[in-house]
Protein backbone atom coordinates (compact mmCIF):
# COMPACT_ATOMS: atom_id res chain seq x y z
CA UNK A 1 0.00 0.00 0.00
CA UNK A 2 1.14 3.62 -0.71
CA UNK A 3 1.19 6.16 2.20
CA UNK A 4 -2.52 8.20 1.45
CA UNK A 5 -4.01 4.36 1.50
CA UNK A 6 -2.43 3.46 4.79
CA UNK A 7 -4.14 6.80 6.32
CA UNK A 8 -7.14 5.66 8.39
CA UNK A 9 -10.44 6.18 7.04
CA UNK A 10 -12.30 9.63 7.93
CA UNK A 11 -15.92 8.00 7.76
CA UNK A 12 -17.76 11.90 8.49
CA UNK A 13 -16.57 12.39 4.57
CA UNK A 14 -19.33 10.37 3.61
CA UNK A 15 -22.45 12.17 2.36
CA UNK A 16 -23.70 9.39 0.14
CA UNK A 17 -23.20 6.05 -1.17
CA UNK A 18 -22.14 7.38 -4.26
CA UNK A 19 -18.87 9.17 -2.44
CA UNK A 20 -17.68 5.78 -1.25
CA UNK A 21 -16.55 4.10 -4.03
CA UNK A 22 -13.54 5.71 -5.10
CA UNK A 23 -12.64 6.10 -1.52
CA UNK A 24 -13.13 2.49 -1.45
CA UNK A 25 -11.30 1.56 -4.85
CA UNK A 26 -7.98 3.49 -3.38
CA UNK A 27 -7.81 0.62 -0.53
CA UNK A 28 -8.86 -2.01 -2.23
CA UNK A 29 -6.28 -4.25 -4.35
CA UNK A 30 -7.85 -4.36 -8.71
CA UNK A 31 -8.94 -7.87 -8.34
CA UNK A 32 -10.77 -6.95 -5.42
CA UNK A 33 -12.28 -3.87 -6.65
CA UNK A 34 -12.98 -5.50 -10.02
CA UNK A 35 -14.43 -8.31 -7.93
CA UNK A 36 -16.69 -6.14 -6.34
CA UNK A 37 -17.76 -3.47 -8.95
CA UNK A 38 -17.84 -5.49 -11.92
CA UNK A 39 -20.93 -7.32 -13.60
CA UNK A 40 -21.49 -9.34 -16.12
CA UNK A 41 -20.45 -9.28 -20.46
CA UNK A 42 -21.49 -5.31 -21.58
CA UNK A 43 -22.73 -4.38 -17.76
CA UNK A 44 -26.04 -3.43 -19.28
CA UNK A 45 -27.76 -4.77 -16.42
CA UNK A 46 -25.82 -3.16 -13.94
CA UNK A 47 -26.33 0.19 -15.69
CA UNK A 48 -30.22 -0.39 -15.96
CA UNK A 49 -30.64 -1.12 -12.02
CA UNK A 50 -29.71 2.37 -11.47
CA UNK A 51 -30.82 4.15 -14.15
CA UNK A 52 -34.23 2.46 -13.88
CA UNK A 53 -34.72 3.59 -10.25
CA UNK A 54 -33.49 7.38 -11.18
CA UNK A 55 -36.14 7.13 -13.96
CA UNK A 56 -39.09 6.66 -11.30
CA UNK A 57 -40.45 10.12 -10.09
CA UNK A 58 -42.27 10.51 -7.09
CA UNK A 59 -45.61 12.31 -6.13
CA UNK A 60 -45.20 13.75 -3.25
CA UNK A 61 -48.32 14.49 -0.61
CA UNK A 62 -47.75 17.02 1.93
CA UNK A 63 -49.40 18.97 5.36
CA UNK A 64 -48.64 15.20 6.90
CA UNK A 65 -47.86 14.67 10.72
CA UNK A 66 -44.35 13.41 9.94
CA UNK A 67 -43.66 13.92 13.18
CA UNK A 68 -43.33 10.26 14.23
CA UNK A 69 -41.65 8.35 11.59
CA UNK A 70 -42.38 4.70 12.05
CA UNK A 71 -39.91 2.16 9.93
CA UNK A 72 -40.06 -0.87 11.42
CA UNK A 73 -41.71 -4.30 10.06
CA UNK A 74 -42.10 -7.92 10.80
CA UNK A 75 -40.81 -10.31 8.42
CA UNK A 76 -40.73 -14.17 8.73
CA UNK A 77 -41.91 -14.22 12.56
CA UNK A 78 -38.66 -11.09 12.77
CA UNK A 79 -39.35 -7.53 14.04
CA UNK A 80 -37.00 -5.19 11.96
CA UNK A 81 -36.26 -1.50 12.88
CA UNK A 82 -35.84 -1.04 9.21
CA UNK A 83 -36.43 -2.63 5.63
CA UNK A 84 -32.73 -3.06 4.78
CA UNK A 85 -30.81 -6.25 5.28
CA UNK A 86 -26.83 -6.90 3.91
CA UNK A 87 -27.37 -9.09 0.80
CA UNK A 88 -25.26 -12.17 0.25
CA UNK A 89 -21.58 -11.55 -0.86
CA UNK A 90 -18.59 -13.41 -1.20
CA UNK A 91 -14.98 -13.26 -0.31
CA UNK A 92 -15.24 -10.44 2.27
CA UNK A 93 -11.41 -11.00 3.43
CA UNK A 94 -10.12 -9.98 -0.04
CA UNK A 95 -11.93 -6.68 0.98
CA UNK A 96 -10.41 -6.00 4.79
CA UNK A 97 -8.63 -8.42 7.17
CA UNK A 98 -11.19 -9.08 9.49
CA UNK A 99 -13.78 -10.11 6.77
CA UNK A 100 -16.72 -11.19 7.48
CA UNK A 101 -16.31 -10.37 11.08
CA UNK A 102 -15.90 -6.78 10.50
CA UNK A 103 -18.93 -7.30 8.33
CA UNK A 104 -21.27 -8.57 11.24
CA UNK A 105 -19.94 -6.37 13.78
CA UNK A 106 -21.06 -3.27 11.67
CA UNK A 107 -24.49 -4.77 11.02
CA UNK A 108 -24.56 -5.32 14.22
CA UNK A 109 -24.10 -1.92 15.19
CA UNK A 110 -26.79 -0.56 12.95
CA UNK A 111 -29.34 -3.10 13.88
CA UNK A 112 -29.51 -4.62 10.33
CA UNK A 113 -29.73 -8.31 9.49
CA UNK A 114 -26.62 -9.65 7.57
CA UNK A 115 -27.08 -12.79 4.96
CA UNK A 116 -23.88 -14.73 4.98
CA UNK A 117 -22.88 -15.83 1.88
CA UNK A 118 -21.81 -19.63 1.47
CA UNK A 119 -18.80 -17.98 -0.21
CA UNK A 120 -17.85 -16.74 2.89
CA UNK A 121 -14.15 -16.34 3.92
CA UNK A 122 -14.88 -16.61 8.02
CA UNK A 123 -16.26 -20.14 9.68
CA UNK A 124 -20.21 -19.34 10.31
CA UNK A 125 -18.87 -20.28 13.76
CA UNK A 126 -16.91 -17.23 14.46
CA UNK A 127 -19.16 -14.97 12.43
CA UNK A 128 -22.11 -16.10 14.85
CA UNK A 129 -19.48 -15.41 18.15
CA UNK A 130 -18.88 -11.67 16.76
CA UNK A 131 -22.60 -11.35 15.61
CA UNK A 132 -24.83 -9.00 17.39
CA UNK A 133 -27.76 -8.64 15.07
CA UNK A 134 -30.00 -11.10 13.10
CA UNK A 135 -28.16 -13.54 10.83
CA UNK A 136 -29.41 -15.56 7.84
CA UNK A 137 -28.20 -17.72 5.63
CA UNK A 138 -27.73 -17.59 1.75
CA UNK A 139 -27.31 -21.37 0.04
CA UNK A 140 -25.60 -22.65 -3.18
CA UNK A 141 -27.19 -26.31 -3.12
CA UNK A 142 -25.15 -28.43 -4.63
CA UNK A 143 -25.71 -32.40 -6.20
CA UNK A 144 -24.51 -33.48 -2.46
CA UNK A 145 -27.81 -33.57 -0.71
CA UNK A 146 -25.72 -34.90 2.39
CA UNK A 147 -23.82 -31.54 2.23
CA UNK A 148 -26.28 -29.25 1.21
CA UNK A 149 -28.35 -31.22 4.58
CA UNK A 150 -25.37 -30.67 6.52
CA UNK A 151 -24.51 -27.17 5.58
CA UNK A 152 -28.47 -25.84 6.46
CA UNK A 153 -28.07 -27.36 9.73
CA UNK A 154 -24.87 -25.83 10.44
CA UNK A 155 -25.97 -22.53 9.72
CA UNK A 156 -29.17 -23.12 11.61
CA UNK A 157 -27.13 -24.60 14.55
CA UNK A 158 -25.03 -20.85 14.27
CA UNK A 159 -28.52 -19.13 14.94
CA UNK A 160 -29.50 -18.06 11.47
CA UNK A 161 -33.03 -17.35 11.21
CA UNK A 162 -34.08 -17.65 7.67
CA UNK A 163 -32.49 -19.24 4.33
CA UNK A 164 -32.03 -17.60 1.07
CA UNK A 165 -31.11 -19.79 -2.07
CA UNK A 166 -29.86 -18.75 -4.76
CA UNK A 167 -31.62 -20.02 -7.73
CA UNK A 168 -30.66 -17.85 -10.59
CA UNK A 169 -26.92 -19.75 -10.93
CA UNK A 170 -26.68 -22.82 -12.64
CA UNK A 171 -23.77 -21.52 -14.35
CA UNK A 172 -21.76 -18.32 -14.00
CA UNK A 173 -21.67 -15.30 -16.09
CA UNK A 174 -19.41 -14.32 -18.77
CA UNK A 175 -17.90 -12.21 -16.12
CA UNK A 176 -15.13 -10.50 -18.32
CA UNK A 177 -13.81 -7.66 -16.08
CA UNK A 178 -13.00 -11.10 -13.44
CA UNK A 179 -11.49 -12.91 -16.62
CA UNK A 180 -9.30 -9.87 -17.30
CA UNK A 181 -7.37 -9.19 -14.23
CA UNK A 182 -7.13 -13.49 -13.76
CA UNK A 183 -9.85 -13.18 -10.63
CA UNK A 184 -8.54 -16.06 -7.62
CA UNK A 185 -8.60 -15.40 -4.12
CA UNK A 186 -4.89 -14.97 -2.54
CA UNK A 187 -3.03 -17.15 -0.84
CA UNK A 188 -4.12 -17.55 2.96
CA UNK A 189 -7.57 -17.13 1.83
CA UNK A 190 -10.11 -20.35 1.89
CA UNK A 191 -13.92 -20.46 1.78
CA UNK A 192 -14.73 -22.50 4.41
CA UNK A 193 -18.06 -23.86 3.64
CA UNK A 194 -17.88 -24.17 -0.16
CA UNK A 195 -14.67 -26.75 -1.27
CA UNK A 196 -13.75 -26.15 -4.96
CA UNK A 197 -15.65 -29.12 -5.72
CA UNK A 198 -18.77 -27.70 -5.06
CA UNK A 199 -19.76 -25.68 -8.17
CA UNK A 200 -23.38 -24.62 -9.29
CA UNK A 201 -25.43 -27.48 -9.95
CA UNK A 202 -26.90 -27.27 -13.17
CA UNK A 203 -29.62 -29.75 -12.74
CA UNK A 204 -31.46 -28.32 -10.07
CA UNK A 205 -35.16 -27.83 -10.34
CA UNK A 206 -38.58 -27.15 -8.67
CA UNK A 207 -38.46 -31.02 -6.71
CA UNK A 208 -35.21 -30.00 -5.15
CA UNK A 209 -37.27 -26.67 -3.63
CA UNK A 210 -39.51 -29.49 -1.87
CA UNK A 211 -36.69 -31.14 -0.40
CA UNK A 212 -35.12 -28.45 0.63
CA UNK A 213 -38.68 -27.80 2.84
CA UNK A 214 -38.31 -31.12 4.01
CA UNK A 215 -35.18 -30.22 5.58
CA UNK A 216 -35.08 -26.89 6.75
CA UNK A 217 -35.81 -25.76 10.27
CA UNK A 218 -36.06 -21.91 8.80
CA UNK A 219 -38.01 -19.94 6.43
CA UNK A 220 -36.84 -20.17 2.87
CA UNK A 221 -36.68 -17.68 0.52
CA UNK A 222 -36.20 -18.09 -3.38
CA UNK A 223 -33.53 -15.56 -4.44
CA UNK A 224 -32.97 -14.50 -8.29
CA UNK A 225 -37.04 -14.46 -9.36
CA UNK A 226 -37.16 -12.25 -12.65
CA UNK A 227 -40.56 -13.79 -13.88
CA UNK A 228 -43.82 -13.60 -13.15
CA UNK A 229 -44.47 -17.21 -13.52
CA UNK A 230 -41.70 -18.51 -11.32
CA UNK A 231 -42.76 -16.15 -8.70
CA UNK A 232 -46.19 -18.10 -8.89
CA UNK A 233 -44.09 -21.09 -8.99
CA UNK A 234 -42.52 -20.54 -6.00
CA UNK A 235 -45.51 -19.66 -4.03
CA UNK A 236 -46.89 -23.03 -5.07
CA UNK A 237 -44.18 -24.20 -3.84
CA UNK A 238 -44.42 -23.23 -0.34
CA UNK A 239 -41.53 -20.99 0.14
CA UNK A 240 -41.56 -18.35 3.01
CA UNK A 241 -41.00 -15.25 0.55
CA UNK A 242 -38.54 -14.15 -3.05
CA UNK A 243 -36.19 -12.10 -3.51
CA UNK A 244 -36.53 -10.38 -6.73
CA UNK A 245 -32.54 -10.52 -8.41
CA UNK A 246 -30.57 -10.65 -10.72
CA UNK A 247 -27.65 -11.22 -9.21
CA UNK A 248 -26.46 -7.44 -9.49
CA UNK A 249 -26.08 -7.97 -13.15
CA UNK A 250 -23.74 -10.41 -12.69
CA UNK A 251 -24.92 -13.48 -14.39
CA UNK A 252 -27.17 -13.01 -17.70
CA UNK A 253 -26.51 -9.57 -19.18
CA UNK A 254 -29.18 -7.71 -20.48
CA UNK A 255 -32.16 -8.75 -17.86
CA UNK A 256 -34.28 -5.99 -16.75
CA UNK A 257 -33.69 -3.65 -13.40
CA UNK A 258 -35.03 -5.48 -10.48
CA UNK A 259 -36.90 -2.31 -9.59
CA UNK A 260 -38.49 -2.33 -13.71
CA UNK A 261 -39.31 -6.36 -12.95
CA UNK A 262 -40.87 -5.83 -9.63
CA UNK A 263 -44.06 -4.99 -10.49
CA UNK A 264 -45.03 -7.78 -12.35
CA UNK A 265 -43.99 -9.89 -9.76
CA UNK A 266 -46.06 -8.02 -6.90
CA UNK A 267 -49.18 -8.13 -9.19
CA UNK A 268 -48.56 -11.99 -9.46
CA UNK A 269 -47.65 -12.64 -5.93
CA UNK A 270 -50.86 -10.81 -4.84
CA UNK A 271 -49.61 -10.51 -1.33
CA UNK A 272 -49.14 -14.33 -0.54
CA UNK A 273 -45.71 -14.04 0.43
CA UNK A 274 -43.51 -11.71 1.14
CA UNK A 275 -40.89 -9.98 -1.92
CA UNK A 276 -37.55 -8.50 -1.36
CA UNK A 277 -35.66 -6.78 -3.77
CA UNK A 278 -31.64 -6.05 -4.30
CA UNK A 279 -29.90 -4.18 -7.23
CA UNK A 280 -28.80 -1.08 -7.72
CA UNK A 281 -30.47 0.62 -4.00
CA UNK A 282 -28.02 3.29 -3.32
CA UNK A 283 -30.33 5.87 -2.02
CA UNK A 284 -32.84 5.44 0.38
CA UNK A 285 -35.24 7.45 -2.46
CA UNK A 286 -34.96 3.92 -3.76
CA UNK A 287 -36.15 1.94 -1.13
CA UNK A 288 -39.09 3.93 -0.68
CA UNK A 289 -39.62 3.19 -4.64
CA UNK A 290 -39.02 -0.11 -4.17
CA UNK A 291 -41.40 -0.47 -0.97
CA UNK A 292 -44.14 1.58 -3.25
CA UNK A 293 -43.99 -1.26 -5.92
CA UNK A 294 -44.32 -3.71 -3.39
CA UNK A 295 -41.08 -4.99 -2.00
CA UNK A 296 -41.07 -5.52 2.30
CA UNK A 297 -37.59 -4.87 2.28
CA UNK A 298 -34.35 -4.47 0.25
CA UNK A 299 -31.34 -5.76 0.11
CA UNK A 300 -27.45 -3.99 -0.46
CA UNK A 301 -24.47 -5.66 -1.70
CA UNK A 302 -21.97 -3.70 -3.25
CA UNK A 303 -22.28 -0.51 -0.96
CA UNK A 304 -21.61 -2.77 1.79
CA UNK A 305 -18.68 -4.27 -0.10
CA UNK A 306 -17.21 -0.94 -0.52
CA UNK A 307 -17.97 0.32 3.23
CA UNK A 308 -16.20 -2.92 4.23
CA UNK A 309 -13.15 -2.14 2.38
CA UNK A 310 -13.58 1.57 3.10
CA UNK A 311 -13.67 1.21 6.88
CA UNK A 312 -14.17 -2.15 8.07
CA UNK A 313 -17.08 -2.70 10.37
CA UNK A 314 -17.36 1.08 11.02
CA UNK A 315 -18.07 1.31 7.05
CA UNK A 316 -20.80 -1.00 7.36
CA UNK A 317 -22.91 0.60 9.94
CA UNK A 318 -21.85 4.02 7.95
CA UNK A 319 -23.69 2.44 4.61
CA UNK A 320 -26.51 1.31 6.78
CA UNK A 321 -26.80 4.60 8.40
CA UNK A 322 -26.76 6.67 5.86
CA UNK A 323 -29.11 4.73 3.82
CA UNK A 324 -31.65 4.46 6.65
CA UNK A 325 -31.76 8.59 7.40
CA UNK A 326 -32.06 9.45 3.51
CA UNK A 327 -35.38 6.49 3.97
CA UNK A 328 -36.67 8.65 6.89
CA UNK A 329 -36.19 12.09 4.90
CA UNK A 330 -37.92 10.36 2.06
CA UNK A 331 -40.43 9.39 4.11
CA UNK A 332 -41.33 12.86 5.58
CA UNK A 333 -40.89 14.30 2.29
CA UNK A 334 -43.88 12.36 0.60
CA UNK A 335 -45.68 12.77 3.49
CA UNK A 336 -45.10 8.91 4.41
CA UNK A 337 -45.38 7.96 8.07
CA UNK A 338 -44.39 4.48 8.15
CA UNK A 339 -44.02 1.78 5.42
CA UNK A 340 -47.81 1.00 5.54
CA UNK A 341 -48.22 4.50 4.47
CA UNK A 342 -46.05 3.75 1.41
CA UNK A 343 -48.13 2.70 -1.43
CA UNK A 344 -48.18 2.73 -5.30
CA UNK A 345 -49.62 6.76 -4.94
CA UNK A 346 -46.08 7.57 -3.99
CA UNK A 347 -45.03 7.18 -7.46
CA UNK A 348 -45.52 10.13 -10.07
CA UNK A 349 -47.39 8.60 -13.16
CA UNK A 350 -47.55 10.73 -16.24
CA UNK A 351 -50.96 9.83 -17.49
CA UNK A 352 -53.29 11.13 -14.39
């Protein structure tokens, strides 16, 4: 490292998500960053989460006792203070030392629920030691239905409350930006719970949702649900809730913007189960969209990534922070009280 990256972090520099990556990208090694901020073939996807979100306008009400802002929910039998969890990501230790440890401690500290990854870097074990806050779960299954077994009740045995799998990966992406800089993890570094053997399974299918139920203690949620139809699917199916994804543009270029595909999926869902949403929420302007259109909660990958790098744990609770006070100004601004308040009116449509 050069001498300005050794410098600690000044965290009260942050005004927005947007100033921390290049504060980030200066600590961070280029495979890591590239790791982190890259997506998939042209990146059209990635683009179109954002720009899809900063193309929704919103119709604001006022003369509203905002007062009393009120953002807490329940989700899966879990009372939340707020509608933002950490999404699922991998290989936090190529990011700061301490990994997913720093990672828990700052969700922790900002009373957010953190998804471990199965690429994780840290034993569940000592992420669950260091853990403050809710944890949950996110699954690869693989072809070993001894390990994937064994694996749920690990996790469950660490304390975490809910299961997310990941259902949008039979295969990786053509991931250039990784092929160019010859992405691998560095020497020293393992993921614990996920052997090179285990790759995506590519044979996976609706059954293997079933046994999953049969063997899960835990809620399960269905993450990477782009259609309508597999949303119905998946309530058939008996899952706890989705998570509408597509895997931050990383995997099939040229999907739509969660945010553009949620609204199918809401009118399909009809309220059966619960939807969450990740991609592209850098502004709590979009989780208020994203609420409007039907989403409980979001969730945030690469800002957390970044605050990680950024300033360890301390960065984490900063992205969650932040995040959660531009949701409350958002909130008063519409004239939104809490998230039951928060409804499709909130959004400006041209044609009334």
């Amino acid at each position: 490292m050069n001498s300005h990256q050794q410098a600690p972090p000044d965290l009260s520099t942050l005004v927005n998500l947007f100033d921390l990556e290049p504060l980030a990208a200066a600590r961070m090694t280029t495979m890591a960053y590239e790791y982190v901020a890259s997506g998939a073939a042209d990146e059209f996807t990635v683009r179109w989460n954002r720009q899809a979100f900063d193309a929704i306008r919103l119709n604001p009400r006022v003369l509203v006792d905002v007062s009393q802002l009120d953002t807490r929910l329940s989700l899966f039998g879990q009372e939340l203070p707020y509608p933002i969890l950490i999404a699922p990501t991998a290989f936090h230790k190529i990011m700061h030392p301490d990994g997913e440890l720093a990672t828990a401690r700052g969700a922790g500290a900002a009373s957010a629920t953190y998804v471990i990854s199965s690429f994780t870097t840290t034993p569940l074990d000592d992420i669950a030691r260091v853990a403050s806050g809710p944890l949950w779960f996110q699954l690869y299954m693989s072809n070993d239905r001894a390990y994937t077994r064994d694996l749920i009740q690990h996790a469950e045995a660490q304390g975490c409350r809910a299961l997310c799998v990941t259902v949008d990966t039979p295969v990786l992406g053509a991931r250039n930006r990784q092929q160019r800089v010859g992405f691998a993890l560095p020497d020293g570094i393992t993921t614990p719970l996920m052997p090179n053997a285990m790759a995506p399974s590519t044979s996976l299918t609706w059954h293997d949702v079933a046994w999953l139920k049969s063997v899960a203690n835990v809620p399960i949620l269905l993450k990477g649900i782009l259609n309508p139809d597999d949303a119905e699917l998946a309530v058939q199916a008996g899952v706890a809730g989705i998570i509408v994804s597509n895997h931050s543009g990383r995997n099939l270029d040229t999907v739509p913007a969660t945010i553009d595909a949620l609204p199918r999926i809401t009118e399909r869902v009809a309220g059966r189960i619960p939807i969450l949403l990740d991609g592209g929420i850098r502004r709590g302007t979009d989780v208020l969209k994203a609420i409007a259109l039907g989403a409980s909660a979001v969730l945030v990958g690469k800002p957390i990534c970044f605050g990680l790098a950024y300033g360890g744990a301390a960065g984490v609770t900063k992205v969650l922070d932040i995040l959660r006070d531009e949701l409350e100004l958002a909130m008063a601004l519409t004239g939104r009280a809490t998230l039951a308040d928060i409804d499709e009116s909130v959004i400006w449509r041209s044609n009334r």
